[in-house]
N, C-alpha and C. Protein backbone atom coordinates (compact mmCIF):
# COMPACT_ATOMS: atom_id res chain seq x y z
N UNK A 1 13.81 31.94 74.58
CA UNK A 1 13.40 32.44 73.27
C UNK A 1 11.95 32.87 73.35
N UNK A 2 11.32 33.80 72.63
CA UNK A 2 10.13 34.24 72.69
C UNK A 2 9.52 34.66 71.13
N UNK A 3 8.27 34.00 71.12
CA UNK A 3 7.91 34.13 69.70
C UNK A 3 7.94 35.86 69.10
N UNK A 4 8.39 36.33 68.18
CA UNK A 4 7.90 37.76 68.28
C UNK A 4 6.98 38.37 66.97
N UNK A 5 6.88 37.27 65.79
CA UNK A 5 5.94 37.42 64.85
C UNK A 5 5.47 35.81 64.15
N UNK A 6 4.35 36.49 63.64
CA UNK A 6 4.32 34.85 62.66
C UNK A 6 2.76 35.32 62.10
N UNK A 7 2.48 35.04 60.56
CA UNK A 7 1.81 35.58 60.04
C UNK A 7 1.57 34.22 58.91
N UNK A 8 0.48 34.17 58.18
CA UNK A 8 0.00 33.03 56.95
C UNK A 8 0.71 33.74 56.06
N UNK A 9 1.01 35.08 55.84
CA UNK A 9 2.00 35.32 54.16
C UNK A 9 3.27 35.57 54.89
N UNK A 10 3.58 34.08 53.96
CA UNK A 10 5.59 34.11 54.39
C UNK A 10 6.15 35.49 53.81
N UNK A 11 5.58 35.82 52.69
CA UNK A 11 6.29 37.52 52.01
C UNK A 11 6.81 38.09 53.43
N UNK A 12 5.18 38.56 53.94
CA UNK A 12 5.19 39.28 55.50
C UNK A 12 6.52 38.99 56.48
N UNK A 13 6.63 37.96 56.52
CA UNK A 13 7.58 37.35 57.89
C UNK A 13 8.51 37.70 57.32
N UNK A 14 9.49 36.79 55.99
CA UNK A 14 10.49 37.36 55.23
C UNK A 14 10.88 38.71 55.52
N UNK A 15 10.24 39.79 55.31
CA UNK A 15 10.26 41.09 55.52
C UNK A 15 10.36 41.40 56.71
N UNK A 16 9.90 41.23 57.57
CA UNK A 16 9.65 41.32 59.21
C UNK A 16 11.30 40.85 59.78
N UNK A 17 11.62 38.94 58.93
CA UNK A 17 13.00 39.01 59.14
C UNK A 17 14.07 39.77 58.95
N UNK A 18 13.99 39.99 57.48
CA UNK A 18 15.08 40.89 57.13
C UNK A 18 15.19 42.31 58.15
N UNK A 19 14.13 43.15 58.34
CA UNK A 19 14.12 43.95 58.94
C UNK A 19 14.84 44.24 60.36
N UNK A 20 14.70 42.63 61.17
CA UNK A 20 15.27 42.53 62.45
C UNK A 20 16.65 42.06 62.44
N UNK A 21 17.05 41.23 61.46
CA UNK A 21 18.17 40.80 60.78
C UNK A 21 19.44 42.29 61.04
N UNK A 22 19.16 42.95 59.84
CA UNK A 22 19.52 44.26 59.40
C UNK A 22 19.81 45.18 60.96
N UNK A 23 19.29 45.09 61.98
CA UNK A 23 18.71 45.70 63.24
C UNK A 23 20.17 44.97 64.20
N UNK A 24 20.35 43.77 63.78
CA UNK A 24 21.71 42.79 64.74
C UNK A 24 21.06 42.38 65.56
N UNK A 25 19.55 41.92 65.45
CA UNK A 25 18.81 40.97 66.21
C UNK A 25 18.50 39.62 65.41
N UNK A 26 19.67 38.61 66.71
CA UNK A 26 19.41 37.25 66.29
C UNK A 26 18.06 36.78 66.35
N UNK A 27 17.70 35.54 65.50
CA UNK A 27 16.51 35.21 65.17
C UNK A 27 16.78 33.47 65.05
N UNK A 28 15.22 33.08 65.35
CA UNK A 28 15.74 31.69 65.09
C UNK A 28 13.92 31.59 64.15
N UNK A 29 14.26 31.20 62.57
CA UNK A 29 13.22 30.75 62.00
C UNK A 29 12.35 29.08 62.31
N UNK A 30 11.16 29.50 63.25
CA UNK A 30 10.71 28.13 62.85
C UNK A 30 9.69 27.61 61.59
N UNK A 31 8.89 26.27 61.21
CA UNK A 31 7.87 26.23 60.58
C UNK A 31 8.62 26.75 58.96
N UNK A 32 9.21 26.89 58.46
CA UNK A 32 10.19 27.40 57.45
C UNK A 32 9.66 26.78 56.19
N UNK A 33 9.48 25.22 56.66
CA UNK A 33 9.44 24.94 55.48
C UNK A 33 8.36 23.72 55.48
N UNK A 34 7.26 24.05 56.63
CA UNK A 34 6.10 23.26 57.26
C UNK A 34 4.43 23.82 56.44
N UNK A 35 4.95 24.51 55.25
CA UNK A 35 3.95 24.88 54.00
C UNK A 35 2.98 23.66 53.18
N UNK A 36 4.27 22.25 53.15
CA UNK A 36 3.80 21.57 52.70
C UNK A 36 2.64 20.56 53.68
N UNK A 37 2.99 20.70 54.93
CA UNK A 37 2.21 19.08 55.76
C UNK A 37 0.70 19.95 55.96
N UNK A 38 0.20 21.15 55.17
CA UNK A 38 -1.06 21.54 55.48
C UNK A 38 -2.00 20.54 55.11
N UNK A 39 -3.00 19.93 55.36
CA UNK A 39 -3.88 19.10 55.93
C UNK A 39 -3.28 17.98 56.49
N UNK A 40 -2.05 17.72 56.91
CA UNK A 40 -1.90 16.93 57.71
C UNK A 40 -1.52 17.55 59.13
N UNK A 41 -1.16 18.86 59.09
CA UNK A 41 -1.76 19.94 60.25
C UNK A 41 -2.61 20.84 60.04
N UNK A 42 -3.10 21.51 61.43
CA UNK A 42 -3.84 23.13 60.73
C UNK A 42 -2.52 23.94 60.23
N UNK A 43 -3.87 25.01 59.55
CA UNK A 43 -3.14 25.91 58.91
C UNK A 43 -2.23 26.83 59.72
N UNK A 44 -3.21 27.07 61.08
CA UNK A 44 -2.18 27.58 61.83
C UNK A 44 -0.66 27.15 62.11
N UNK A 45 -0.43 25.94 62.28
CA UNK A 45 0.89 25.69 62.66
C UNK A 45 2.11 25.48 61.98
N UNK A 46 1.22 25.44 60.45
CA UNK A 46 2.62 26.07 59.60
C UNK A 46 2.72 27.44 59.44
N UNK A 47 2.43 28.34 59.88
CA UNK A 47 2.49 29.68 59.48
C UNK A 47 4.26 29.35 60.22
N UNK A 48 4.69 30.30 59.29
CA UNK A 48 6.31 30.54 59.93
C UNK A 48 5.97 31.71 60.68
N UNK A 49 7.29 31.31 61.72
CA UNK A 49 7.36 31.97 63.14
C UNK A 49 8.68 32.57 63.71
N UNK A 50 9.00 33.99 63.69
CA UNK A 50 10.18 34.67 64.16
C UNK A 50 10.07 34.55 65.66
N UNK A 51 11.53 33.87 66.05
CA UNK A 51 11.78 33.53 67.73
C UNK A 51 13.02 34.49 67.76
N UNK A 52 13.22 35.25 68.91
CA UNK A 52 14.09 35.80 68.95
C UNK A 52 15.32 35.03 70.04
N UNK A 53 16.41 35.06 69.77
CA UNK A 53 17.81 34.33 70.52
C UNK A 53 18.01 34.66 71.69
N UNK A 54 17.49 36.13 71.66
CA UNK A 54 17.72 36.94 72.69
C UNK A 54 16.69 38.02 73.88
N UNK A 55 15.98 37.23 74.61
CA UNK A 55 14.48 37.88 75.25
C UNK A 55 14.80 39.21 75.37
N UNK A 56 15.94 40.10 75.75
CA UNK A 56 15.99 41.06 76.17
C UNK A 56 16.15 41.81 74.32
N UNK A 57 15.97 41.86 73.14
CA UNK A 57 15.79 41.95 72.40
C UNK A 57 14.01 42.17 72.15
N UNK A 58 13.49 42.22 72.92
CA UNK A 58 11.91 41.91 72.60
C UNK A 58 11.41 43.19 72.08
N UNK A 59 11.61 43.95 72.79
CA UNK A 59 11.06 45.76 72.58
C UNK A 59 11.52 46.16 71.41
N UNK A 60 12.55 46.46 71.25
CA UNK A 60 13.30 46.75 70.06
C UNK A 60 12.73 45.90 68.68
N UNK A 61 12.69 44.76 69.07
CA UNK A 61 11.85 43.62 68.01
C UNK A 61 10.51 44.23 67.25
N UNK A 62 10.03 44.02 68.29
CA UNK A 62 8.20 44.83 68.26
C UNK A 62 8.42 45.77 67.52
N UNK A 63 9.07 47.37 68.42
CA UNK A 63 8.90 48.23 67.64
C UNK A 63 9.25 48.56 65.82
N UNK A 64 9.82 47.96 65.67
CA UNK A 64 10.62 47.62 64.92
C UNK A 64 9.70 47.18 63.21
N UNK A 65 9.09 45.70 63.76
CA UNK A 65 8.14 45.53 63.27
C UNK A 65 6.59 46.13 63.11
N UNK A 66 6.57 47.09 64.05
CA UNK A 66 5.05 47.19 64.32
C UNK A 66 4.83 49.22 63.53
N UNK A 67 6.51 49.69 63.40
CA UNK A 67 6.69 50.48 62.67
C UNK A 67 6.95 50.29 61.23
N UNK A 68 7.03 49.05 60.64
CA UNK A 68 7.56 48.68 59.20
C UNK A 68 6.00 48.43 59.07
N UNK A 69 5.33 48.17 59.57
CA UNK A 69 3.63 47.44 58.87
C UNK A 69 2.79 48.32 59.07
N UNK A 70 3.32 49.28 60.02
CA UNK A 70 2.13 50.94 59.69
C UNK A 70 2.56 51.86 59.10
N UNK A 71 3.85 51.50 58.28
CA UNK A 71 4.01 53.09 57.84
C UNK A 71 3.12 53.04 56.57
N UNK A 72 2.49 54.74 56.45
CA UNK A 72 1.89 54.51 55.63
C UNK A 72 0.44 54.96 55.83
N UNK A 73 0.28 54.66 57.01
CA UNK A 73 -1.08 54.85 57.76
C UNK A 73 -1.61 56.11 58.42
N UNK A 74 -2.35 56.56 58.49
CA UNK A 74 -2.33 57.74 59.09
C UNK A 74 -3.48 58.75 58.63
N UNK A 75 -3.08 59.82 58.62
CA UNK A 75 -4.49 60.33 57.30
C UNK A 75 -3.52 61.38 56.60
N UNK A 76 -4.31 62.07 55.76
CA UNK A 76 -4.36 62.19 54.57
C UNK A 76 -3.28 63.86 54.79
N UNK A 77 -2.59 63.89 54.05
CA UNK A 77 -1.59 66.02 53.66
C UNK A 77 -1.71 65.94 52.69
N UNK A 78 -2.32 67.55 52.60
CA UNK A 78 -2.17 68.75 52.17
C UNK A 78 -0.54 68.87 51.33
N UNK A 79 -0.55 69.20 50.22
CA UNK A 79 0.40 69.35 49.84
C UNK A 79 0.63 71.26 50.04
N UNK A 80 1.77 71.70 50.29
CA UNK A 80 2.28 73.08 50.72
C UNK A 80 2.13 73.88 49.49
N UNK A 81 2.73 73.60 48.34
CA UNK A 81 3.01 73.85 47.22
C UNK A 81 1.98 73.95 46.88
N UNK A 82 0.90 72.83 46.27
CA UNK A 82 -0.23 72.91 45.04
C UNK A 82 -1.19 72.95 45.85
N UNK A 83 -1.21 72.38 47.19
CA UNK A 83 -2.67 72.04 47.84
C UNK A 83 -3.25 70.82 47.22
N UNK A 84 -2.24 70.05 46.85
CA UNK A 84 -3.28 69.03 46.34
C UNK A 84 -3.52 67.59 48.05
N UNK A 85 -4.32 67.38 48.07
CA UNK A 85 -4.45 66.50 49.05
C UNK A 85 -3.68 64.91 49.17
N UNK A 86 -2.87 64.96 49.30
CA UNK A 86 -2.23 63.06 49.00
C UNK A 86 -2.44 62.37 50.28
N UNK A 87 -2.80 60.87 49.72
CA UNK A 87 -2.48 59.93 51.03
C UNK A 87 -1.21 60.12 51.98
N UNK A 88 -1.70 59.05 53.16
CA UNK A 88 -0.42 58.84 54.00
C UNK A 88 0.57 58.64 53.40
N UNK A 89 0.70 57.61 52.63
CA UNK A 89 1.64 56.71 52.34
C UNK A 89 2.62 57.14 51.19
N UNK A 90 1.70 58.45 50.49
CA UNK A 90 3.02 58.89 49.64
C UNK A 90 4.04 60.02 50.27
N UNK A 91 5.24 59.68 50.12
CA UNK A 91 6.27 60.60 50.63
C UNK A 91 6.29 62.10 50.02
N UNK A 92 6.11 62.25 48.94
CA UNK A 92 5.52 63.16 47.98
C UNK A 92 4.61 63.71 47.38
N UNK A 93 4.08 64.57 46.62
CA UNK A 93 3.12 65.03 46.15
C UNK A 93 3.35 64.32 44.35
N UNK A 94 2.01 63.33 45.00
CA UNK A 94 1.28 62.89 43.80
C UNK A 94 1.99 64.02 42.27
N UNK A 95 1.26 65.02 42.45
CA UNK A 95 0.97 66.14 41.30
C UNK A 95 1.97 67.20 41.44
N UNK A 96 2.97 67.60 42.02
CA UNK A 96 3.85 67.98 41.91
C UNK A 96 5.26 67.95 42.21
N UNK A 97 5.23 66.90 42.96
CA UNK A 97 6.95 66.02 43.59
C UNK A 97 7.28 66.95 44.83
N UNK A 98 6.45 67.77 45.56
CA UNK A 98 7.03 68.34 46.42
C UNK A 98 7.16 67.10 47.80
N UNK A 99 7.91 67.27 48.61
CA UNK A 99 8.20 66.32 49.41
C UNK A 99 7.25 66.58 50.40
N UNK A 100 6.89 65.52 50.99
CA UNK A 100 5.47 65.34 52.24
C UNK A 100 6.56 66.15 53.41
N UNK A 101 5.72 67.56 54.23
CA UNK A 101 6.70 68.15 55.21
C UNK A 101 6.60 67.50 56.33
């Protein structure tokens, strides 16, 4: 088994699971429910932690995840239509709904 994420916001991991879940990559959740023994451990070692079942699953894992937490990123288009300038992250134009090309 090989760790392949683990983050302090469970939201994050949740998401990260589902994502690999959805993908037909087994997973084994640890730390799940190790939120509560914080000061009787560090904080680090309750962070929950995605293990995968399957090592040869690893690549696919990564990419996987490492494409769900950057989308979004990038710089900035030109909209075709209005010219209006929108972020990465919208699929569309802000100001006129034309779709990001």
């Amino acid at each position: 088994m090989k760790l392949v994420y683990s983050n302090e916001n469970r939201f994050l991991v949740s998401h990260a699971k589902n994502l690999l879940e959805l993908a037909g990559i087994e997973l084994v959740v640890k730390n799940e429910y190790a939120a509560g023994a914080v000061g009787d451990l560090s904080p680090f070692d309750t962070w929950m932690e995605l293990w995968l079942r399957n090592d040869g699953d690893e690549q696919e894992a990564r990419a996987l995840i490492k494409d769900a937490f950057n989308a979004g990123t990038g710089p900035d288009w030109r909209c075709a239509k209005c010219q209006e300038i929108n972020g990465a992250a919208f699929a569309g134009c802000w100001q006129c709904q034309a779709t990001k090309p």
